[in-house]
PDB file of N, CA and C in Angstrom:
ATOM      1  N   UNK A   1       0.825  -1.198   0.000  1.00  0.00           N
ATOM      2  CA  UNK A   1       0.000   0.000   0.000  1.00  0.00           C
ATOM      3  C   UNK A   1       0.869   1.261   0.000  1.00  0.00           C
ATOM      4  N   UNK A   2       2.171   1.234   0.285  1.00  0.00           N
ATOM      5  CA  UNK A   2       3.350   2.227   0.830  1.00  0.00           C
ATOM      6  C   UNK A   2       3.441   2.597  -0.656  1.00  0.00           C
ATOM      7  N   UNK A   3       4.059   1.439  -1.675  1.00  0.00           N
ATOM      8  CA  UNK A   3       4.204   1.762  -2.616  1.00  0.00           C
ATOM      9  C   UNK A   3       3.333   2.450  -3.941  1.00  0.00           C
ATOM     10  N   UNK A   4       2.201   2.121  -3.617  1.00  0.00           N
ATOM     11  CA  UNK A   4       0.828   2.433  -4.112  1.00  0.00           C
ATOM     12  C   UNK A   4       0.679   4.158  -4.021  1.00  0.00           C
ATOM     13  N   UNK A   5       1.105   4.419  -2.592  1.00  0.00           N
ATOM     14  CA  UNK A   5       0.716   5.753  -2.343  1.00  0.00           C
ATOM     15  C   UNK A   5       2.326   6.581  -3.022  1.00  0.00           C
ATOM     16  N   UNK A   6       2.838   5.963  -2.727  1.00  0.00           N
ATOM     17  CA  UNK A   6       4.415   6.877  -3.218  1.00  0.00           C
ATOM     18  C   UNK A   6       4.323   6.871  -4.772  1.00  0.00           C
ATOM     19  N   UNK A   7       3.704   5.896  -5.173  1.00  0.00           N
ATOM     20  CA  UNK A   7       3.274   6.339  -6.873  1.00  0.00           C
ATOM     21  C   UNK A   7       2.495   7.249  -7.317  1.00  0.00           C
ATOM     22  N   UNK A   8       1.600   7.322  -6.539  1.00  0.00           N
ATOM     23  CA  UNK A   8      -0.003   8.416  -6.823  1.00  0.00           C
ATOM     24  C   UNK A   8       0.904   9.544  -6.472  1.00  0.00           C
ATOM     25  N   UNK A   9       1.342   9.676  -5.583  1.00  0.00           N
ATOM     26  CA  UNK A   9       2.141  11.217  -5.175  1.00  0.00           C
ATOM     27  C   UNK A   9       2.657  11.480  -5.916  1.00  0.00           C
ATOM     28  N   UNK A  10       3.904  10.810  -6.952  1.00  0.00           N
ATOM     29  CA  UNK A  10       4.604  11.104  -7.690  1.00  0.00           C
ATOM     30  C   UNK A  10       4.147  11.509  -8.915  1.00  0.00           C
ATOM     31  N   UNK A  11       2.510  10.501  -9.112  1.00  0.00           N
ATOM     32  CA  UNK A  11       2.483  11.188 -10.531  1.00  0.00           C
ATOM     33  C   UNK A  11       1.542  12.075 -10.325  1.00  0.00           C
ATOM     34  N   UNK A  12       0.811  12.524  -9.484  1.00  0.00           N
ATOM     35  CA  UNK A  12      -0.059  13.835  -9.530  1.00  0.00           C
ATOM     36  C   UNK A  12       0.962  14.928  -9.026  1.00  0.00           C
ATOM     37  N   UNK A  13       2.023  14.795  -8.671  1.00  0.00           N
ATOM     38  CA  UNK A  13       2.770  15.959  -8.453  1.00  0.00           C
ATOM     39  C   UNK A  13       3.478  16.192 -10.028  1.00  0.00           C
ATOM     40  N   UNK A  14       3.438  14.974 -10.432  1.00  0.00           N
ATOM     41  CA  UNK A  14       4.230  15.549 -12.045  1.00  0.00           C
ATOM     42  C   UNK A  14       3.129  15.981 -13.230  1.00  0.00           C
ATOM     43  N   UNK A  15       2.046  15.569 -13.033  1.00  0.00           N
ATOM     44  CA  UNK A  15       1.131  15.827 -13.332  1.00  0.00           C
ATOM     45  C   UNK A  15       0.141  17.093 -13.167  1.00  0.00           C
ATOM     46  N   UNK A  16       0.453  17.560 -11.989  1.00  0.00           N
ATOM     47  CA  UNK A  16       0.056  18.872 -11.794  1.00  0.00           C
ATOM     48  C   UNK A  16       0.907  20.374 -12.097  1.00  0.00           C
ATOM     49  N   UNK A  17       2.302  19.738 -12.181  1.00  0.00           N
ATOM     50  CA  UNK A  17       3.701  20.675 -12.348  1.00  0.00           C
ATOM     51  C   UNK A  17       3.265  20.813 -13.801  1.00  0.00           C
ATOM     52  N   UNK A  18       2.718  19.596 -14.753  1.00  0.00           N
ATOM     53  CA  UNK A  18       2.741  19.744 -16.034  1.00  0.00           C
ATOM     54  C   UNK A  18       1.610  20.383 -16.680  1.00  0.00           C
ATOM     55  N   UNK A  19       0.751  20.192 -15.852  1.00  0.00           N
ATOM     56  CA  UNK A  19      -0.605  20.690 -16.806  1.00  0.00           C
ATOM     57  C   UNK A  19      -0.862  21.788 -15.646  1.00  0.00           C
ATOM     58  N   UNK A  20      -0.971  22.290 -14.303  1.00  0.00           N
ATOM     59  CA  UNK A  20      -1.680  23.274 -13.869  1.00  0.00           C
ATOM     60  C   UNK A  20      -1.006  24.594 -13.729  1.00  0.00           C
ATOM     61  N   UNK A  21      -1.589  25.414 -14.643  1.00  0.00           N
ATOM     62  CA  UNK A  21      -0.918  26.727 -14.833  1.00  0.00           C
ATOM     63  C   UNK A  21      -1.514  27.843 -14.292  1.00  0.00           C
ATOM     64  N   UNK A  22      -2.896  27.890 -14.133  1.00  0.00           N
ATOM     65  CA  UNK A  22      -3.645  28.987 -14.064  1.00  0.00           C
ATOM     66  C   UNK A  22      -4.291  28.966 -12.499  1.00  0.00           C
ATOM     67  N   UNK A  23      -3.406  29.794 -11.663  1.00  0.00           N
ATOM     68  CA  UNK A  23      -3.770  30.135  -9.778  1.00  0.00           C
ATOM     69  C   UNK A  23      -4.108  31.261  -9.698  1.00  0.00           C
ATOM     70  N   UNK A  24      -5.475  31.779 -10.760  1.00  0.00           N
ATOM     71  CA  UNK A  24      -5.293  32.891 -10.555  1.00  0.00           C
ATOM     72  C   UNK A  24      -7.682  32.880 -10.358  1.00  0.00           C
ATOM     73  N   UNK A  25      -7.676  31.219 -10.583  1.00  0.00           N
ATOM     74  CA  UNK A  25      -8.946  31.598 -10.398  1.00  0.00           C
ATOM     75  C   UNK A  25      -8.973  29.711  -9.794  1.00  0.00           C
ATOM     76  N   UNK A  26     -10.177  29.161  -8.884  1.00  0.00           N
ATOM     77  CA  UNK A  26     -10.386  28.231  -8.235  1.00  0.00           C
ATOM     78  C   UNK A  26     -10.720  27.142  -9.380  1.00  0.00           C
ATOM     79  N   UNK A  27     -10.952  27.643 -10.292  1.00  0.00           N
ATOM     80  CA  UNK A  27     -11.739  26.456 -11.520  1.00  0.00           C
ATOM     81  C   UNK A  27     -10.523  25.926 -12.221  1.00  0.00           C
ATOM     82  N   UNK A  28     -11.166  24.423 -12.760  1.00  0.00           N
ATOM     83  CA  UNK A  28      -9.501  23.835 -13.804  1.00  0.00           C
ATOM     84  C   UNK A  28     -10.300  24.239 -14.821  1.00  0.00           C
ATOM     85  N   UNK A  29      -9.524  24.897 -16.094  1.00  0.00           N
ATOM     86  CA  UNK A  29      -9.464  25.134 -17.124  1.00  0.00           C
ATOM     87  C   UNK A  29     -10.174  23.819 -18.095  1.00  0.00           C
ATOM     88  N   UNK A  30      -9.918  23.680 -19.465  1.00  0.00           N
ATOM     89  CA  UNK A  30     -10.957  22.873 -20.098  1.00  0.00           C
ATOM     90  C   UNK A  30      -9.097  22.666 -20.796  1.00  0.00           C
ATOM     91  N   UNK A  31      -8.105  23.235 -20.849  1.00  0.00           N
ATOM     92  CA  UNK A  31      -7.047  22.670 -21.165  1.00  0.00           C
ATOM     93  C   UNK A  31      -6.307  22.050 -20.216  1.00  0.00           C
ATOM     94  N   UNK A  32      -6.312  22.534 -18.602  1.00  0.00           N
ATOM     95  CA  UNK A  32      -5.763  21.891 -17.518  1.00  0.00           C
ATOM     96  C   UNK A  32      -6.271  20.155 -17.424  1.00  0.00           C
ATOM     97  N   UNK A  33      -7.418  20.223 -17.657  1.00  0.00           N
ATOM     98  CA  UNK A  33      -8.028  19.065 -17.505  1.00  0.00           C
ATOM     99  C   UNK A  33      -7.825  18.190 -18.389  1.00  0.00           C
ATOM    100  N   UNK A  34      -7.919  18.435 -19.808  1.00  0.00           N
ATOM    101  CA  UNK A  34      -7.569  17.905 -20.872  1.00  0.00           C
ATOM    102  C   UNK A  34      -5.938  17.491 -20.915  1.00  0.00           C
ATOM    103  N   UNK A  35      -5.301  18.166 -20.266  1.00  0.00           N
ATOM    104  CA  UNK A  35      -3.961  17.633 -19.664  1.00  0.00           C
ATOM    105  C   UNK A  35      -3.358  16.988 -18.789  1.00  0.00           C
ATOM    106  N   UNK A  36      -4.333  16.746 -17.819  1.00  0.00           N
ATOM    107  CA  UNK A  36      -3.960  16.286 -16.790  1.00  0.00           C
ATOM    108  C   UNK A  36      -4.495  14.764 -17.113  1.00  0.00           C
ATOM    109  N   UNK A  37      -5.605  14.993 -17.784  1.00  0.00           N
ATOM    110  CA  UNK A  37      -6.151  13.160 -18.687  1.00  0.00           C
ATOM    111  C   UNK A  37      -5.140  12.617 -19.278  1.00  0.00           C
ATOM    112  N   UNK A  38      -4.724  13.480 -20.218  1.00  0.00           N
ATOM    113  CA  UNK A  38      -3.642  12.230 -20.925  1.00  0.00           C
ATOM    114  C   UNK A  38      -2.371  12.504 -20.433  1.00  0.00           C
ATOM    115  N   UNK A  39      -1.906  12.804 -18.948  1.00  0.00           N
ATOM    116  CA  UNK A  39      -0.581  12.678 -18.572  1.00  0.00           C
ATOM    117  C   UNK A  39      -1.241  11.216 -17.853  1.00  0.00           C
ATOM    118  N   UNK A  40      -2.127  11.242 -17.458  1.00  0.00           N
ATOM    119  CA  UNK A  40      -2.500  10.212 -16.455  1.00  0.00           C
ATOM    120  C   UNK A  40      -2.848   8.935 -17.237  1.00  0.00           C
ATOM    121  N   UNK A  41      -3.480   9.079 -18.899  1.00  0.00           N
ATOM    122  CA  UNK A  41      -3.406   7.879 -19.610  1.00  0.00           C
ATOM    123  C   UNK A  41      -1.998   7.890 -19.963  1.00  0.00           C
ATOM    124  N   UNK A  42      -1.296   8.849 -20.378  1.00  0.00           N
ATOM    125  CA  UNK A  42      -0.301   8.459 -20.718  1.00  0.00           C
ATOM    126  C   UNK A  42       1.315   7.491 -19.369  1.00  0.00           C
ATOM    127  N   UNK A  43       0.766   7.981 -18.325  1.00  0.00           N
ATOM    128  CA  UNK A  43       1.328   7.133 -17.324  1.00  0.00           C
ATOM    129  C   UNK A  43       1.132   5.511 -17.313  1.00  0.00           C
ATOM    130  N   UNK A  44      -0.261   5.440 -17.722  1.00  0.00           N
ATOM    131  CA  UNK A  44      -1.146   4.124 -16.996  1.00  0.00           C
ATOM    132  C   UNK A  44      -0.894   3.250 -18.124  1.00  0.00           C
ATOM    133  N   UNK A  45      -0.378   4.163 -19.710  1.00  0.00           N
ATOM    134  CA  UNK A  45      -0.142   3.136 -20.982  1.00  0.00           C
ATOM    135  C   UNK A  45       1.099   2.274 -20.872  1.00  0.00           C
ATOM    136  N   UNK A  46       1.707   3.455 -20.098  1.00  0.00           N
ATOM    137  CA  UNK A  46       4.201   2.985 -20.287  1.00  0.00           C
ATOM    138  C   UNK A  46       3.732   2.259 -18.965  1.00  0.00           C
ATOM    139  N   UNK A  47       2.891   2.357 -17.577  1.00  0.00           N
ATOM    140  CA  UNK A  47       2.985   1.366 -16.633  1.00  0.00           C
ATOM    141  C   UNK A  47       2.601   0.033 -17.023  1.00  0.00           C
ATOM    142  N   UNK A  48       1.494   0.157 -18.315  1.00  0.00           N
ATOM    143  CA  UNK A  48       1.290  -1.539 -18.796  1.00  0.00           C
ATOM    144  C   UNK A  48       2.679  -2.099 -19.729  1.00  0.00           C
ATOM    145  N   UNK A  49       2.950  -1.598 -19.855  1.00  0.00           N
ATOM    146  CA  UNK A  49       3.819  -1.545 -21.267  1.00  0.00           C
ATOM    147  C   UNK A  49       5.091  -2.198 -20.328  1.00  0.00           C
ATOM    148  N   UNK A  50       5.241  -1.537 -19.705  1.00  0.00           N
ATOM    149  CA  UNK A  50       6.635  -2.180 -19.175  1.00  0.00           C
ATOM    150  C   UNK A  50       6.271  -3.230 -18.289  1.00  0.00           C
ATOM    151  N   UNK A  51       5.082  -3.535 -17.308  1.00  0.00           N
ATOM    152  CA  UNK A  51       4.831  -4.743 -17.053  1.00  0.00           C
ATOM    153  C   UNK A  51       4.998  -5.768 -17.596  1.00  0.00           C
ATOM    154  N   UNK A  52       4.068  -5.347 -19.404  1.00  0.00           N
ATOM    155  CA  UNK A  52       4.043  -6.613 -20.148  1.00  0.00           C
ATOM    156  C   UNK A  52       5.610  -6.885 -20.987  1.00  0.00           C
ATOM    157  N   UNK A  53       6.734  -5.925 -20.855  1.00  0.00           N
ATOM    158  CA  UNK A  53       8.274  -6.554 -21.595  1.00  0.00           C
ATOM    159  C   UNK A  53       8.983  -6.984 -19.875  1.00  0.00           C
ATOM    160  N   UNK A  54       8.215  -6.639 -19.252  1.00  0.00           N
ATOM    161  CA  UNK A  54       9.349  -7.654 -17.686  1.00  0.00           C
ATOM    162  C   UNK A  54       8.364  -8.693 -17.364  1.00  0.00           C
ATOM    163  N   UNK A  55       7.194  -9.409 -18.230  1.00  0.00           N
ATOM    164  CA  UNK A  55       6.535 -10.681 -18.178  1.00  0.00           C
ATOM    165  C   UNK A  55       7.706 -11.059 -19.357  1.00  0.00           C
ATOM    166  N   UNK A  56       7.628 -10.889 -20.495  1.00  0.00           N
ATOM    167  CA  UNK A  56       8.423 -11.195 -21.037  1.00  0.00           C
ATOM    168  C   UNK A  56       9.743 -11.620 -21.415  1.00  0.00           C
ATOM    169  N   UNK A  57      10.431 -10.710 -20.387  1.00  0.00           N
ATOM    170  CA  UNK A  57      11.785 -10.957 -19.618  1.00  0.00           C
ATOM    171  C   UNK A  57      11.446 -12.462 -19.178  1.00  0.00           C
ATOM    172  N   UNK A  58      10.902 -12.146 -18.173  1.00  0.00           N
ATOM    173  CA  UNK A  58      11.029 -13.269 -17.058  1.00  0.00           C
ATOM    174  C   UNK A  58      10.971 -14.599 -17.763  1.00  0.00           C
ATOM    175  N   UNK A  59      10.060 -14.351 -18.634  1.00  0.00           N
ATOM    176  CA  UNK A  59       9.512 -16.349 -19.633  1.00  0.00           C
ATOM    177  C   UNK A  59      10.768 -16.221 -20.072  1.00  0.00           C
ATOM    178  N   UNK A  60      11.762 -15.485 -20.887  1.00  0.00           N
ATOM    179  CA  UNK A  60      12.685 -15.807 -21.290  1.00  0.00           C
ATOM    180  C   UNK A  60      14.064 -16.095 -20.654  1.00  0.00           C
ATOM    181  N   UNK A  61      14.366 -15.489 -19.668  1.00  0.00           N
ATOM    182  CA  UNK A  61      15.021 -15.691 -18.665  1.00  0.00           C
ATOM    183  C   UNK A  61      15.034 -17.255 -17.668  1.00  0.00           C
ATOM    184  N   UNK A  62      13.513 -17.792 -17.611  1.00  0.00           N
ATOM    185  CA  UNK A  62      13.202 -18.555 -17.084  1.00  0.00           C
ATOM    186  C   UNK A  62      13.548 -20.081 -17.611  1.00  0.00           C
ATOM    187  N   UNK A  63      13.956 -20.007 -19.010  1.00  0.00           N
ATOM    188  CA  UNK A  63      14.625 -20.868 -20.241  1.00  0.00           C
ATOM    189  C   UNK A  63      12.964 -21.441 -21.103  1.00  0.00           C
ATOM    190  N   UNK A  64      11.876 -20.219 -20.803  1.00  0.00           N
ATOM    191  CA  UNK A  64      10.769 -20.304 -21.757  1.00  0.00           C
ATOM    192  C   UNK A  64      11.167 -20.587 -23.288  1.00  0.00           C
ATOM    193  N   UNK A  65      12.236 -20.188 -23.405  1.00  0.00           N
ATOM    194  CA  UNK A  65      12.532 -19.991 -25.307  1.00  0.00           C
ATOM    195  C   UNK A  65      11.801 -19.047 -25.792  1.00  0.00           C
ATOM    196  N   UNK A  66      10.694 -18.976 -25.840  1.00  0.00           N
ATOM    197  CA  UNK A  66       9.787 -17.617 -26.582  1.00  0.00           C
ATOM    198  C   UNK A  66       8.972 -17.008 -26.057  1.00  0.00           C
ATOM    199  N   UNK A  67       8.775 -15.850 -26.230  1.00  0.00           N
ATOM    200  CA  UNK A  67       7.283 -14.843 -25.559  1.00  0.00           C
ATOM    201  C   UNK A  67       6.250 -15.758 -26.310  1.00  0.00           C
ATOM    202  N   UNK A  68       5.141 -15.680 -25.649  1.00  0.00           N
ATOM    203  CA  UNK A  68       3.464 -16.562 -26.687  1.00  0.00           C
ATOM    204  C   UNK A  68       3.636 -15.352 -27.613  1.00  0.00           C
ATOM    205  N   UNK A  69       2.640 -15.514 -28.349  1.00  0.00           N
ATOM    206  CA  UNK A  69       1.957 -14.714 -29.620  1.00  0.00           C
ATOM    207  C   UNK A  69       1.771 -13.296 -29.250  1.00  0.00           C
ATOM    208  N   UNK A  70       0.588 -14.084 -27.589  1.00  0.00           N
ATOM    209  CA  UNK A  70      -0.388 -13.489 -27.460  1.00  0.00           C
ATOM    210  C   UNK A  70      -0.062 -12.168 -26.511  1.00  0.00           C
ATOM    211  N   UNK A  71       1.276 -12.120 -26.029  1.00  0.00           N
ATOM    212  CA  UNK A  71       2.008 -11.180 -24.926  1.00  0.00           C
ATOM    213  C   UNK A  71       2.478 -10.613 -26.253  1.00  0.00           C
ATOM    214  N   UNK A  72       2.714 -10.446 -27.510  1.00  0.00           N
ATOM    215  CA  UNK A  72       3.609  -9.638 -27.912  1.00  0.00           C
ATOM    216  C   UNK A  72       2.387  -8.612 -28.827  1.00  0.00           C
ATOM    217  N   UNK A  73       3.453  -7.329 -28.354  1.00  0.00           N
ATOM    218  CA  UNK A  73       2.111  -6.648 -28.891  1.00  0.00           C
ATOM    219  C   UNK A  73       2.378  -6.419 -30.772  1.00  0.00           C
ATOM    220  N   UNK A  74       1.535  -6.045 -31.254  1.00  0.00           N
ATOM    221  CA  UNK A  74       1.395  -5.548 -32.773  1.00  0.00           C
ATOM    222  C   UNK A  74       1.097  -4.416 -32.433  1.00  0.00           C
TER     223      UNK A  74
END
């Protein structure tokens, strides 16, 4: 759960450094928001992404011989 929370911190703090610009009124913008979506898809895509090449690692490492089909992406 330690690690869970030290992730969320990290990426809404990079996430907010990146997209929130405007402290000059209480409302998020319609671009703040729109930015802060795809820093957060764009986090959640490279966190699958590298899960699924260190599954991959591992079968091969493990003396699997090959990734399946079905782990490799197109």
């Amino acid at each position: 759960f330690k690690e869970f929370l030290t992730q969320f911190n990290k990426l809404s703090e990079a996430c907010f450094l990146d997209c929130i610009t405007d402290f000059t009124t209480r409302k998020v913008t319609n671009t703040e928001e729109t930015c802060a979506f795809n820093c957060l898809e764009k986090f959640l895509k490279v966190t699958q992404r590298i899960s699924q090449r260190f599954q991959e690692h591992q079968i091969l490492q493990a003396g699997g011989g090959s990734v399946p089909d079905s782990m490799v992406k197109k």
